[in-house]
Protein backbone atom coordinates (compact mmCIF):
# COMPACT_ATOMS: atom_id res chain seq x y z
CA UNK A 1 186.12 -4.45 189.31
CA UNK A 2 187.99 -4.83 186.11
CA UNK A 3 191.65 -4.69 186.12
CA UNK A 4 192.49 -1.49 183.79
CA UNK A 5 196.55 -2.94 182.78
CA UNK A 6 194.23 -6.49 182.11
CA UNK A 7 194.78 -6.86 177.99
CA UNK A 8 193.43 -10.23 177.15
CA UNK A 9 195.18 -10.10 173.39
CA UNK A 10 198.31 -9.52 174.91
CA UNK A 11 198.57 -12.27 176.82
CA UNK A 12 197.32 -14.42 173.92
CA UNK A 13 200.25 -13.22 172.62
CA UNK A 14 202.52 -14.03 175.42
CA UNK A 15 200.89 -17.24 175.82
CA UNK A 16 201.80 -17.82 172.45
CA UNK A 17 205.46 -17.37 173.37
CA UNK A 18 205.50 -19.87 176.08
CA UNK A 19 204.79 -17.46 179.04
CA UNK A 20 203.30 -19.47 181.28
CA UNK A 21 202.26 -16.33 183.97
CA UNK A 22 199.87 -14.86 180.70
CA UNK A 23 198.11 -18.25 180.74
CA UNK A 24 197.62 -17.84 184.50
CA UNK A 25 196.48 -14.34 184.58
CA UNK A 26 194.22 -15.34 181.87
CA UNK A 27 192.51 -18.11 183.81
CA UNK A 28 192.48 -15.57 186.87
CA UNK A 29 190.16 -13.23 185.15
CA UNK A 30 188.40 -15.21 182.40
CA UNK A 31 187.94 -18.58 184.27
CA UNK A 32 184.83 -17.27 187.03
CA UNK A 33 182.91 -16.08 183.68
CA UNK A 34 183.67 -19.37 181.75
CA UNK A 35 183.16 -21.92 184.50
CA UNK A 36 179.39 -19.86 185.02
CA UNK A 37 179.03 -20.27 181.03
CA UNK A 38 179.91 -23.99 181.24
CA UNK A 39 177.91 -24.91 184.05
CA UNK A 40 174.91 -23.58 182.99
CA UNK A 41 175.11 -25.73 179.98
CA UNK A 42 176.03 -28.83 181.76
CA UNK A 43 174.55 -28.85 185.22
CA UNK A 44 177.38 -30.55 186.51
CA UNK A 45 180.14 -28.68 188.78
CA UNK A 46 183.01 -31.19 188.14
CA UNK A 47 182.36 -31.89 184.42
CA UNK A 48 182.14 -28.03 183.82
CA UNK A 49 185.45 -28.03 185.45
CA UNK A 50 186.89 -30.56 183.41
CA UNK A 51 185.20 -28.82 180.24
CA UNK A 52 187.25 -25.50 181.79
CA UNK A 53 190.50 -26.92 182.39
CA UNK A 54 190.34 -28.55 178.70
CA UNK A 55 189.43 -24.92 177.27
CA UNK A 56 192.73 -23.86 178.56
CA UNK A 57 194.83 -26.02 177.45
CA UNK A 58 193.53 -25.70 174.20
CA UNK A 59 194.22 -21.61 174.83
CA UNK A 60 197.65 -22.66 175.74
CA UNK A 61 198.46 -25.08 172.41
CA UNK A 62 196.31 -22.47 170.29
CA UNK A 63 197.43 -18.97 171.38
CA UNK A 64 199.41 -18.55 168.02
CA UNK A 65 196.54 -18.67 166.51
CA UNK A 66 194.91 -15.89 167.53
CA UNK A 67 194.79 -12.86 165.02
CA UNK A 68 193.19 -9.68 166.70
CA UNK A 69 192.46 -8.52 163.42
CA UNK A 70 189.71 -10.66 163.03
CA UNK A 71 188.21 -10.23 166.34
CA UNK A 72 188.55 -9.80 169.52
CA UNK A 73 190.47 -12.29 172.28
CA UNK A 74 187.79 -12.59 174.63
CA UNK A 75 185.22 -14.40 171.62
CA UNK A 76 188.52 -16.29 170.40
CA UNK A 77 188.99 -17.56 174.03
C-alpha cells in the first residue's frame, strides 16, 4: 500500500537540509525495493546490505544535488 503524503523529492529536499527523519522515511519506503534490486545482482544478503547502506549515505552527502527538473527522485535515488 503506498503511502499517499509519501513525496520522495521532498524529502530529497529535506535531506538536503540536514533533516535526518527525511533520510529515514526514505530508507523506510525505498530500502525493501533497493535491497531486492541489489541482491539480485549480487547474490549475497550481507554484501547487498552493505551495497544498501553505502547508497544511502551517498543519498544523504548528495541530496543537494538533486534537481527534479531533470527527473524524477526515485531514478536519482
Amino acid at each position: 500500500m503506498t503511502d499517499p503524503l509519501y513525496d520522495p523529492a521532498a524529502l530529497l529536499a529535506a535531506c538536503a537540509r540536514g533533516e535526518r527523519a527525511a533520510l529515514q522515511r526514505l530508507y523506510q519506503n525505498e530500502a525493501p525495493l533497493l535491497l531486492g534490486i541489489v541482491l539480485r545482482l549480487v547474490r549475497d544478503r550481507g554484501l547487498a546490505e552493505d551495497i544498501l547502506h553505502d547508497a544511502f549515505l551517498r543519498i544523504w552527502r548528495g541530496a543537494a544535488g538533486f534537481a527534479p527538473e531533470r527527473g524524477t527522485a526515485r531514478g536519482w535515488m
